[in-house]
Protein backbone atom coordinates (compact mmCIF):
# COMPACT_ATOMS: atom_id res chain seq x y z
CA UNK A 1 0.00 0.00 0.00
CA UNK A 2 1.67 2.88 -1.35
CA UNK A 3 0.75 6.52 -0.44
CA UNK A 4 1.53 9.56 -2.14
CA UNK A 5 2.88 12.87 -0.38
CA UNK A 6 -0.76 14.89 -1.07
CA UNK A 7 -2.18 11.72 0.48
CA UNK A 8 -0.20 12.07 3.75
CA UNK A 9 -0.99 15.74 4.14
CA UNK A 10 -4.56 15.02 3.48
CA UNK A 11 -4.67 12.85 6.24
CA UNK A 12 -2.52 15.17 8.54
CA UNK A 13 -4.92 18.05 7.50
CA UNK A 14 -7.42 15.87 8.88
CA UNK A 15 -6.29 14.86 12.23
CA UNK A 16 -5.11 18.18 12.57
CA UNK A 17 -8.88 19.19 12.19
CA UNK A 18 -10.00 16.04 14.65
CA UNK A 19 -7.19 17.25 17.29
CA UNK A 20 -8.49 21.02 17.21
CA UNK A 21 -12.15 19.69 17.59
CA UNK A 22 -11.69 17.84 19.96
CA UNK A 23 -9.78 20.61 21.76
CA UNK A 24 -13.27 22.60 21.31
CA UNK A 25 -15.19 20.59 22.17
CA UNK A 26 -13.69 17.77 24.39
CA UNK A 27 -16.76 16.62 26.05
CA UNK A 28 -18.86 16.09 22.74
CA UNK A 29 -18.77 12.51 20.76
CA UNK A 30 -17.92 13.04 16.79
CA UNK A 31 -21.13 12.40 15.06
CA UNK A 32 -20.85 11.19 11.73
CA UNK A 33 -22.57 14.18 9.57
CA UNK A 34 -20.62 16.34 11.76
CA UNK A 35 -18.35 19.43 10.22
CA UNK A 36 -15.96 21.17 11.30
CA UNK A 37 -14.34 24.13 8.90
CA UNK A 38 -16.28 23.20 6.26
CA UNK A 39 -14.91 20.01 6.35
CA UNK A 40 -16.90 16.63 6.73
CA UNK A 41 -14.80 15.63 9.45
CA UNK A 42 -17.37 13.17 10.94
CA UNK A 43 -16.81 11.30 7.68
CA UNK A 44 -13.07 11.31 8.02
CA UNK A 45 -13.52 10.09 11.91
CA UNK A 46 -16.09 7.37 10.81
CA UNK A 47 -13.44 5.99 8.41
CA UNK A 48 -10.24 5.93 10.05
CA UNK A 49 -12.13 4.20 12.98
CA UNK A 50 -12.88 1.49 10.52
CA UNK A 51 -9.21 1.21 9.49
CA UNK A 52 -8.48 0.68 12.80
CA UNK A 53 -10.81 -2.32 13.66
CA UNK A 54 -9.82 -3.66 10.58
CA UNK A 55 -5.96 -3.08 11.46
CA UNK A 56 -4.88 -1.16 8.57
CA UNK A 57 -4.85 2.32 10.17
CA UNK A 58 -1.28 0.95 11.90
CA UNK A 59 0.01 0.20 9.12
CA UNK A 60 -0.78 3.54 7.28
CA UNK A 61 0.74 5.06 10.71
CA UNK A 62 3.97 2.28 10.70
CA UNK A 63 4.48 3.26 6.92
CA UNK A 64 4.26 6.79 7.74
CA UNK A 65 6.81 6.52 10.37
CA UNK A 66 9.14 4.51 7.85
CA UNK A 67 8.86 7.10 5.16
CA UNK A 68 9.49 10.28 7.89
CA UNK A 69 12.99 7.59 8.23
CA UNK A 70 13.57 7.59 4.75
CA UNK A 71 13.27 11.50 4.26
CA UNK A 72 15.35 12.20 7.44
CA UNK A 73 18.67 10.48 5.94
């Protein structure tokens, strides 16, 4: 499973969002039509929580950590 760069910012762009939400709003579960910034972040949420059950979010966050290796050298 390959990613491409835009791919990772996309995703960092979106947990960036999910981080500051959840800064504003702590208390308050993610619903899944839920937006934040004009941005369907309860989508996002909704489908990185199914990565995770199915175990592929760790590797997306293993490869990640591999390729900040890489670009370090």
């Amino acid at each position: 499973m390959e990613r491409t760069v835009r791919s990772y910012k996309e995703w960092h762009k979106s947990y960036e969002l999910f981080v500051a939400y959840k800064k504003e709003f702590p208390d308050t579960p993610m619903p899944y039509n839920a937006e934040y910034h004009g941005y369907k972040l309860g989508h996002w949420v909704d489908t990185e929580r199914r990565k995770y059950k199915k175990g592929k979010l760790m590797l997306l966050l293993e490869e990640e950590a591999h390729r900040k290796k890489n670009d370090d050298k």
